[in-house]
C-alpha atoms as a PDB file:
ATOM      1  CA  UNK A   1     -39.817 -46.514 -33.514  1.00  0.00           C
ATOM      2  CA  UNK A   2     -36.634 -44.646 -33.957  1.00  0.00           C
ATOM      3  CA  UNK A   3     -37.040 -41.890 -31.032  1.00  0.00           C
ATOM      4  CA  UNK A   4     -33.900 -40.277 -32.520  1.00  0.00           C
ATOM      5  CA  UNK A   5     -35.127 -39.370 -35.887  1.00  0.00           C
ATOM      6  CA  UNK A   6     -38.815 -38.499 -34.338  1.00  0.00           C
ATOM      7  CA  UNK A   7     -36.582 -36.164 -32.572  1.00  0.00           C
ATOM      8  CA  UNK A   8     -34.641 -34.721 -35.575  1.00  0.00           C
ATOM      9  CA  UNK A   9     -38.252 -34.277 -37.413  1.00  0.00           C
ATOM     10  CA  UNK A  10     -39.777 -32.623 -34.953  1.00  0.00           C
ATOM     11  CA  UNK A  11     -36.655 -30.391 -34.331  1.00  0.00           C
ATOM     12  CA  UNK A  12     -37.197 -29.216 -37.860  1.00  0.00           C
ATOM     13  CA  UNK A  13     -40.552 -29.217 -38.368  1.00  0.00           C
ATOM     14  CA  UNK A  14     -41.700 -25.788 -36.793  1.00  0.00           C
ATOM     15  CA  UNK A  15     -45.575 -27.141 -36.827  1.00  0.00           C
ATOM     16  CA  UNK A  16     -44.399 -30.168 -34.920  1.00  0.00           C
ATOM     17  CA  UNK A  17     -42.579 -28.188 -32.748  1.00  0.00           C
ATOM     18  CA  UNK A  18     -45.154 -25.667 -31.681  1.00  0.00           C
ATOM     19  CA  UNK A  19     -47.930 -28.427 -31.565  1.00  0.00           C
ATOM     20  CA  UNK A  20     -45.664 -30.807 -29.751  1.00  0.00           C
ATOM     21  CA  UNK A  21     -44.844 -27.388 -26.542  1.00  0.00           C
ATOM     22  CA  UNK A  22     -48.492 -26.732 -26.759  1.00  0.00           C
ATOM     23  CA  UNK A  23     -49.280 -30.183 -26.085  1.00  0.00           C
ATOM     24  CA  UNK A  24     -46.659 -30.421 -23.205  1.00  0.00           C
ATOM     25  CA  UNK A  25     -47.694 -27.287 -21.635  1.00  0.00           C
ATOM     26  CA  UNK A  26     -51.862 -28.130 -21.950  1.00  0.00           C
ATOM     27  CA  UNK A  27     -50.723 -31.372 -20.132  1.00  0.00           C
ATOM     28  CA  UNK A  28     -48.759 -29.153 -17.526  1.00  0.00           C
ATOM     29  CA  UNK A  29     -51.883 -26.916 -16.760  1.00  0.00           C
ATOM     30  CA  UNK A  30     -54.583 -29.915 -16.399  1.00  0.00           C
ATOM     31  CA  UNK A  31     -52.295 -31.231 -13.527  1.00  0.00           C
ATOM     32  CA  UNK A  32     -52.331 -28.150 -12.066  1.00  0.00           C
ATOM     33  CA  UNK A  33     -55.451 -26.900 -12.552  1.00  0.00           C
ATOM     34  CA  UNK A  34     -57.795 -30.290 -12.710  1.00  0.00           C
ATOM     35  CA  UNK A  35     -57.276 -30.606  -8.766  1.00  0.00           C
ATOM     36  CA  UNK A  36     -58.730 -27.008  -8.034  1.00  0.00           C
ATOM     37  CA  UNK A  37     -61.618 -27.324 -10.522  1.00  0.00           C
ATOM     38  CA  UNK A  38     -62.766 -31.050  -9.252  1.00  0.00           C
ATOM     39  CA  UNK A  39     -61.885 -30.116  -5.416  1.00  0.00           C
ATOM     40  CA  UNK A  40     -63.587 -27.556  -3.233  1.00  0.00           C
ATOM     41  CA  UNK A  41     -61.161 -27.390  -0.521  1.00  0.00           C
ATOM     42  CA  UNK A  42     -60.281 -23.611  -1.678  1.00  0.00           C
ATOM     43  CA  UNK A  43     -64.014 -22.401  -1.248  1.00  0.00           C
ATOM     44  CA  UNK A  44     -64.115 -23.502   2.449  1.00  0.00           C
ATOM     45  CA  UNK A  45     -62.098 -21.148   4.631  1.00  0.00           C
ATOM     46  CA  UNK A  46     -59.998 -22.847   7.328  1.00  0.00           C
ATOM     47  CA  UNK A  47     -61.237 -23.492  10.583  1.00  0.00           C
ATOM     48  CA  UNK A  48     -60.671 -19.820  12.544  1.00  0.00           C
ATOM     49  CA  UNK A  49     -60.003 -18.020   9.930  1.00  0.00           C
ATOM     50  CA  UNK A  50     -61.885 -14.261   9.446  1.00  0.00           C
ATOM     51  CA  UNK A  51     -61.367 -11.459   7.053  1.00  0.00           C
ATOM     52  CA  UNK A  52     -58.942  -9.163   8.364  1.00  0.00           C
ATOM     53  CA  UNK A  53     -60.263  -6.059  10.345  1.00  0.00           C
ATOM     54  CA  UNK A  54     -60.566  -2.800   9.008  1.00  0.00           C
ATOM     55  CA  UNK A  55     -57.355  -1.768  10.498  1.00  0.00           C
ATOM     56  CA  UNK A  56     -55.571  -5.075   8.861  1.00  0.00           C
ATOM     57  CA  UNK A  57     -56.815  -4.677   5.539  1.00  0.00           C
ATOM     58  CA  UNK A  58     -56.241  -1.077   5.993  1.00  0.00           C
ATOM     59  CA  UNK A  59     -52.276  -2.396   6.273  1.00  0.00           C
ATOM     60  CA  UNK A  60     -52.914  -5.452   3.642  1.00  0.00           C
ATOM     61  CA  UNK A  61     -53.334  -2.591   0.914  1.00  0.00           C
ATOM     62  CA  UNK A  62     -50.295  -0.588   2.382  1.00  0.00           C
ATOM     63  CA  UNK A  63     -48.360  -3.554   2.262  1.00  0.00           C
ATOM     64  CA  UNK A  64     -49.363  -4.222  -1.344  1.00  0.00           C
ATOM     65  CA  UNK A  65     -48.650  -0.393  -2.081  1.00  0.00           C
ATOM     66  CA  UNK A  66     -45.350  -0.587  -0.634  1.00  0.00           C
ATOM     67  CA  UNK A  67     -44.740  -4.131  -3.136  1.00  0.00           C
ATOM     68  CA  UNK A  68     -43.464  -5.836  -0.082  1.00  0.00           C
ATOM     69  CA  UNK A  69     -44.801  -8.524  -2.021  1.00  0.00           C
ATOM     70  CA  UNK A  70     -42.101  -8.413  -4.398  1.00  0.00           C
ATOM     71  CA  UNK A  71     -39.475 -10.107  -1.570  1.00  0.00           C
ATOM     72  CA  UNK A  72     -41.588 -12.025   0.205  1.00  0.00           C
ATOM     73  CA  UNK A  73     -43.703 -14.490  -0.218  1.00  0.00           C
ATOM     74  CA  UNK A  74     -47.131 -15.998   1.984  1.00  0.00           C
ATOM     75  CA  UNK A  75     -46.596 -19.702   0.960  1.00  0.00           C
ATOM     76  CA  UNK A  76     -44.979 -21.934   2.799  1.00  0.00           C
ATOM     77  CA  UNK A  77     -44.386 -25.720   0.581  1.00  0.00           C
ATOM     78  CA  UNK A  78     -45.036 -28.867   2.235  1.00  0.00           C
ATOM     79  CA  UNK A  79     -41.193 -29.272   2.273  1.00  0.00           C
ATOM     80  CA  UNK A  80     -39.719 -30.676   5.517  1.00  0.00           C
ATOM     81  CA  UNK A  81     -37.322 -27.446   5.146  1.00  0.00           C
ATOM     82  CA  UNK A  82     -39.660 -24.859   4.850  1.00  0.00           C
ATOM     83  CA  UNK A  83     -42.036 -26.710   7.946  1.00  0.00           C
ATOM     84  CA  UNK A  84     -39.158 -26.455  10.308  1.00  0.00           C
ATOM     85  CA  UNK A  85     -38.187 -22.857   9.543  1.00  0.00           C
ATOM     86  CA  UNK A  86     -41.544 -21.556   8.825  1.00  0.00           C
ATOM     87  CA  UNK A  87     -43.944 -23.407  10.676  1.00  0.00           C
ATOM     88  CA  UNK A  88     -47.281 -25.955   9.232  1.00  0.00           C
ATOM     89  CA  UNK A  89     -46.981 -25.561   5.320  1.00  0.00           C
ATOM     90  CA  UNK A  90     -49.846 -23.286   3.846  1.00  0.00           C
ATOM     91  CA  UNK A  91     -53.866 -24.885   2.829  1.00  0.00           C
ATOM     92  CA  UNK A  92     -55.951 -23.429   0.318  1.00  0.00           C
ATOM     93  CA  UNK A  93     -58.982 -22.460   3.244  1.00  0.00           C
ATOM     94  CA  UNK A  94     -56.035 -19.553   4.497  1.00  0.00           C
ATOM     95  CA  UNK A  95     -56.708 -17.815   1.187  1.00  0.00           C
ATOM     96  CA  UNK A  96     -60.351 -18.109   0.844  1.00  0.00           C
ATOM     97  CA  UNK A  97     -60.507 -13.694   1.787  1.00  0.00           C
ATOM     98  CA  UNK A  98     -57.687 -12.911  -0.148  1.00  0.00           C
ATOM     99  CA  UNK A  99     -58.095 -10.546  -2.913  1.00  0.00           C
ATOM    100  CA  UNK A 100     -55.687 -10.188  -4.227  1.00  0.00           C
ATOM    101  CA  UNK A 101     -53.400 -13.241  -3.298  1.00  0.00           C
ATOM    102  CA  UNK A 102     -50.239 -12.439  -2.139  1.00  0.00           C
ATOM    103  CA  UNK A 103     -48.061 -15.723  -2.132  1.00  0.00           C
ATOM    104  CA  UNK A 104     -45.539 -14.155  -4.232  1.00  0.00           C
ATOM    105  CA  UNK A 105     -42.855 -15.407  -6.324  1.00  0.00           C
ATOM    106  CA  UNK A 106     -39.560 -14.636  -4.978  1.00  0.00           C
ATOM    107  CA  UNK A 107     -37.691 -14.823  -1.152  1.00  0.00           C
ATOM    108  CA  UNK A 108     -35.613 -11.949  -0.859  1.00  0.00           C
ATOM    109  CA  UNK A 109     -36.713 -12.073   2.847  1.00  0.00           C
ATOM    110  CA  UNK A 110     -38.327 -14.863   4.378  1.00  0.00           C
ATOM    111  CA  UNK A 111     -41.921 -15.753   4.103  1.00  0.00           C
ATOM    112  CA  UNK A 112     -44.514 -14.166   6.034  1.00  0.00           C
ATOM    113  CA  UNK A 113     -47.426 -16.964   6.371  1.00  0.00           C
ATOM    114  CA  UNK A 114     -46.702 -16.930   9.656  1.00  0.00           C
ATOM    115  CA  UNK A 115     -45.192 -14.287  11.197  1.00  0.00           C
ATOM    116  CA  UNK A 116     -48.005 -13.015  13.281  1.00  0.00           C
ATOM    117  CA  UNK A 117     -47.396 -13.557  16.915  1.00  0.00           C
ATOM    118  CA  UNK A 118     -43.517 -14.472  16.335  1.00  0.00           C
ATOM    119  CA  UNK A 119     -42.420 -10.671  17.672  1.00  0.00           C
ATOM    120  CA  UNK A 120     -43.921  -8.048  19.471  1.00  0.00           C
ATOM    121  CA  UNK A 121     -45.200  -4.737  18.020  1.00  0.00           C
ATOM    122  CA  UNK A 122     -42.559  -2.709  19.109  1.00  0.00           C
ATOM    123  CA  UNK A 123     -40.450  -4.860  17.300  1.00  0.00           C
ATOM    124  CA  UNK A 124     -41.672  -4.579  14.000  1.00  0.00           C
ATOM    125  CA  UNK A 125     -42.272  -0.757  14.552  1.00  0.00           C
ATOM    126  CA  UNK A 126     -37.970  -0.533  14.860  1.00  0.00           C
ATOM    127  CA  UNK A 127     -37.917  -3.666  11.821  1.00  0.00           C
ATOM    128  CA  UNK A 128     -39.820  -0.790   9.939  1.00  0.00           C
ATOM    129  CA  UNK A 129     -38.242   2.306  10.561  1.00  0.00           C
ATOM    130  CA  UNK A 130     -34.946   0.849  11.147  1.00  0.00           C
ATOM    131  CA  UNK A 131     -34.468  -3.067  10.023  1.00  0.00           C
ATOM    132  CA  UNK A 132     -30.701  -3.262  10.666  1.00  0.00           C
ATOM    133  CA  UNK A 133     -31.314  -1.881  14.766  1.00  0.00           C
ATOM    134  CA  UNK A 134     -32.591  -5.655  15.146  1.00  0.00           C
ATOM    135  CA  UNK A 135     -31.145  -7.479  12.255  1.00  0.00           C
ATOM    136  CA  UNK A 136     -27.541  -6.455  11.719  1.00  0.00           C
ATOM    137  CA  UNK A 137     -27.658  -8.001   8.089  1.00  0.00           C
ATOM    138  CA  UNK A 138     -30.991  -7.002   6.917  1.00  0.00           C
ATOM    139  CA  UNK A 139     -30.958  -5.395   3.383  1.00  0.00           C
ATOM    140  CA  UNK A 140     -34.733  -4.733   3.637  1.00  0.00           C
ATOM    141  CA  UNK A 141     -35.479  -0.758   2.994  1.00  0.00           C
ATOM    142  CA  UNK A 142     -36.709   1.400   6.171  1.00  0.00           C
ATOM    143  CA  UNK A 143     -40.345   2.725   5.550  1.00  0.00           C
ATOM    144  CA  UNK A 144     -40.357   5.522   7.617  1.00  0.00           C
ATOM    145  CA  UNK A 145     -43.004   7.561   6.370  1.00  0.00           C
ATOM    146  CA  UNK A 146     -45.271   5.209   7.402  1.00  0.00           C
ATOM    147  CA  UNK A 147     -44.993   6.185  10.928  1.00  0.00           C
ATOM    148  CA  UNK A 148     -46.137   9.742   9.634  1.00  0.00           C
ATOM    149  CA  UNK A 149     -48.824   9.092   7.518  1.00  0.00           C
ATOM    150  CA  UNK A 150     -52.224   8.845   9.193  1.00  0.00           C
ATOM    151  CA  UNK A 151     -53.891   5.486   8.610  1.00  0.00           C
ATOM    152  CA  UNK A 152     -56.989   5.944   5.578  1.00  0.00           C
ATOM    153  CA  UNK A 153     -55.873   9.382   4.709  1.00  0.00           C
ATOM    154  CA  UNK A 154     -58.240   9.400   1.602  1.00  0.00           C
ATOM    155  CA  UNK A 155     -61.042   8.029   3.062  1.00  0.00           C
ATOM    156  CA  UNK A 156     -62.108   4.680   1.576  1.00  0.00           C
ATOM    157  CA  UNK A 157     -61.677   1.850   4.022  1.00  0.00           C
ATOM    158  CA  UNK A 158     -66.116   1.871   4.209  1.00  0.00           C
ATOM    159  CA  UNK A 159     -65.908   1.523   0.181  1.00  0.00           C
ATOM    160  CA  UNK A 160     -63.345  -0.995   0.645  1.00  0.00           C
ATOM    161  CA  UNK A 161     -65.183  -3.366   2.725  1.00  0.00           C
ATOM    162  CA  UNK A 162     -68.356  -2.653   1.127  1.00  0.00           C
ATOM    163  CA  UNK A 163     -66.797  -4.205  -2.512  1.00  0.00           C
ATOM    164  CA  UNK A 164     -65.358  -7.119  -0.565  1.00  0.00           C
ATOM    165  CA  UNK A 165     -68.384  -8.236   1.345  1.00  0.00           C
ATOM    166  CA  UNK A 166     -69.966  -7.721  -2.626  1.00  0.00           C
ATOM    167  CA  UNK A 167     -67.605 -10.367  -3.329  1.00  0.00           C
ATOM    168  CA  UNK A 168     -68.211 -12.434  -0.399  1.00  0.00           C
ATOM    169  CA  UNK A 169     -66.560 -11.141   2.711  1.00  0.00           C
ATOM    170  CA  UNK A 170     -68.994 -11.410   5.607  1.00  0.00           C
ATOM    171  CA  UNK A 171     -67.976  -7.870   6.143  1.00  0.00           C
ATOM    172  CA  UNK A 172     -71.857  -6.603   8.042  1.00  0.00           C
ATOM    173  CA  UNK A 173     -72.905  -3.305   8.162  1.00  0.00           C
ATOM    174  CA  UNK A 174     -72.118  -2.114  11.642  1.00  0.00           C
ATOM    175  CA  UNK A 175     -68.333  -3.652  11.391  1.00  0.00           C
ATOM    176  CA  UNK A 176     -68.541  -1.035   8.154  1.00  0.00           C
ATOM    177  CA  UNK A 177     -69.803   1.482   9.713  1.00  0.00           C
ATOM    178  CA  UNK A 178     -67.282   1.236  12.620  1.00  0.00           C
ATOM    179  CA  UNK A 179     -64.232   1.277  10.189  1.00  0.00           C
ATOM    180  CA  UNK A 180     -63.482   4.615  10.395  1.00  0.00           C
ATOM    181  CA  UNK A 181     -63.327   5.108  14.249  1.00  0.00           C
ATOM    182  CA  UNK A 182     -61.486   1.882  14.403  1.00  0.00           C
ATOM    183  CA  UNK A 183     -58.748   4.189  11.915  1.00  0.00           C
ATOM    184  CA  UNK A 184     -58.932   6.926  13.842  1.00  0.00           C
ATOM    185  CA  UNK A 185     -55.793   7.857  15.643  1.00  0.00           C
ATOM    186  CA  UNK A 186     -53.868   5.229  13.937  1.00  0.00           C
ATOM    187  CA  UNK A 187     -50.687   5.557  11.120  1.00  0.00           C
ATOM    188  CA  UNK A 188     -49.998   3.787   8.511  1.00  0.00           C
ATOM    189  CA  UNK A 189     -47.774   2.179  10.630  1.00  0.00           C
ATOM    190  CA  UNK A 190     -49.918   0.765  12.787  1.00  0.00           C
ATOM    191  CA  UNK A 191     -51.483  -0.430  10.035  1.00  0.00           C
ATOM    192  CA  UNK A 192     -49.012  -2.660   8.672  1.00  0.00           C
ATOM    193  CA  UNK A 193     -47.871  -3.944  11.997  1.00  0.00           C
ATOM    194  CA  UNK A 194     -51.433  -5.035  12.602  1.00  0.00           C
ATOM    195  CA  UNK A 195     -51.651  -6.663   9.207  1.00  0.00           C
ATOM    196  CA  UNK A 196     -48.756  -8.541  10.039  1.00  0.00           C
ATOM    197  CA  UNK A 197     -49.374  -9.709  13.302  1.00  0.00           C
ATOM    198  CA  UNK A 198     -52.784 -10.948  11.799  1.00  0.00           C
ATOM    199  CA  UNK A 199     -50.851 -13.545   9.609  1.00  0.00           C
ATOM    200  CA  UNK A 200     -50.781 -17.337   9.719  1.00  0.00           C
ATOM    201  CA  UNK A 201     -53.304 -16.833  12.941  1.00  0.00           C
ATOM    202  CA  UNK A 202     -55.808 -19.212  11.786  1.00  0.00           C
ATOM    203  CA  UNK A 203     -53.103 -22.202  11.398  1.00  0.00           C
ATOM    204  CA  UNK A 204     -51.972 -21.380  15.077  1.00  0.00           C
ATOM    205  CA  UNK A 205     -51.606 -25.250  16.115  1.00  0.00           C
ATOM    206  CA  UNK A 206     -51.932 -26.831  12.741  1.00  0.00           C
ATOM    207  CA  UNK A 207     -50.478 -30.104  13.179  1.00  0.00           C
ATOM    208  CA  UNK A 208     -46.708 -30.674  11.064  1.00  0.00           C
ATOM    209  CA  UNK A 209     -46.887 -33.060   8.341  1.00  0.00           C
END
């Protein structure tokens, strides 16, 4: 067979064409997709893991509101680069309470999988309000209203956990009726720092590839 001229025919042939990309891509998703419909590994959380408390997923959805999601990402590749910088690579069980996921697309800053535990609270509170008083070359934005913003100002962290134990949270009814009080006092940056300090905690002495 002439691979050349197949080539030229298809290149001219717009039916062939399309066919020939849908073909290529179909092929494309089954690799991707076949292991995560045949495999269960993704409905199994990971060993330690928990759905964050009220006060985290209080500063999950701030963090989502604030599109921090749009520099950094909460995947780290099974790449012996990524390992060293950013610690075990990332498992399907970390994700199983995520709604929505947030591995994100794009590395403006680093990724976050496992940034809980790496610095202290105080620090992030300055990283927030300030980010170049502790990294001279940061070009991340300051958030400072977050520090004066009360934490749940509208009310809905109980109808927040209540729709995510609907979808299978093992959220029970006294940690949802504690929410509030657990809120109480708190800003939204609190919040956040709490979120963050929550990340990655479950692969806390995953072994490296």
């Amino acid at each position: 067979m002439n691979w050349v001229s197949l080539h030229h025919r298809i290149e001219r042939n717009a039916g062939l064409l399309i066919f020939g990309i849908l073909l290529v891509s179909s092929i494309g998703g089954m690799v991707q997709l076949l292991p995560i419909v045949t495999g269960d590994s993704h409905a199994h959380p990971a060993p330690g893991l928990r759905p964050p408390t009220a006060l985290e997923l209080e500063g999950r959805d701030l963090y989502i509101r604030e599109s921090c999601g749009v520099c950094h990402t909460q995947q780290i590749r099974p790449l012996l680069a990524e390992v060293k910088r950013y610690g075990p690579y990332s498992r399907s069980g970390e994700f199983a309470w995520d709604r929505p996921f947030l591995w994100g697309s794009k590395r403006t800053g680093p990724d976050l999988a496992r940034i809980g535990g790496r610095y202290t609270d105080e620090w992030h509170r300055l990283h927030l309000l300030d980010p170049r008083s502790v990294v001279p070359a940061s070009i991340m934005p300051a958030y400072p209203w977050l520090a004066e913003h009360r934490a749940d100002r509208h009310g809905t962290i109980q109808a927040r956990m209540r729709t995510l134990a609907r979808l299978g949270h093992p959220y029970t009814d006294e940690q949802i009726a504690a929410a509030p009080g657990a809120l109480d006092g708190r800003t939204e940056l609190d919040a956040v720092i709490a979120y963050l300090q929550s990340l990655g905690g479950s692969m806390k002495g995953a072994p490296q590839p």
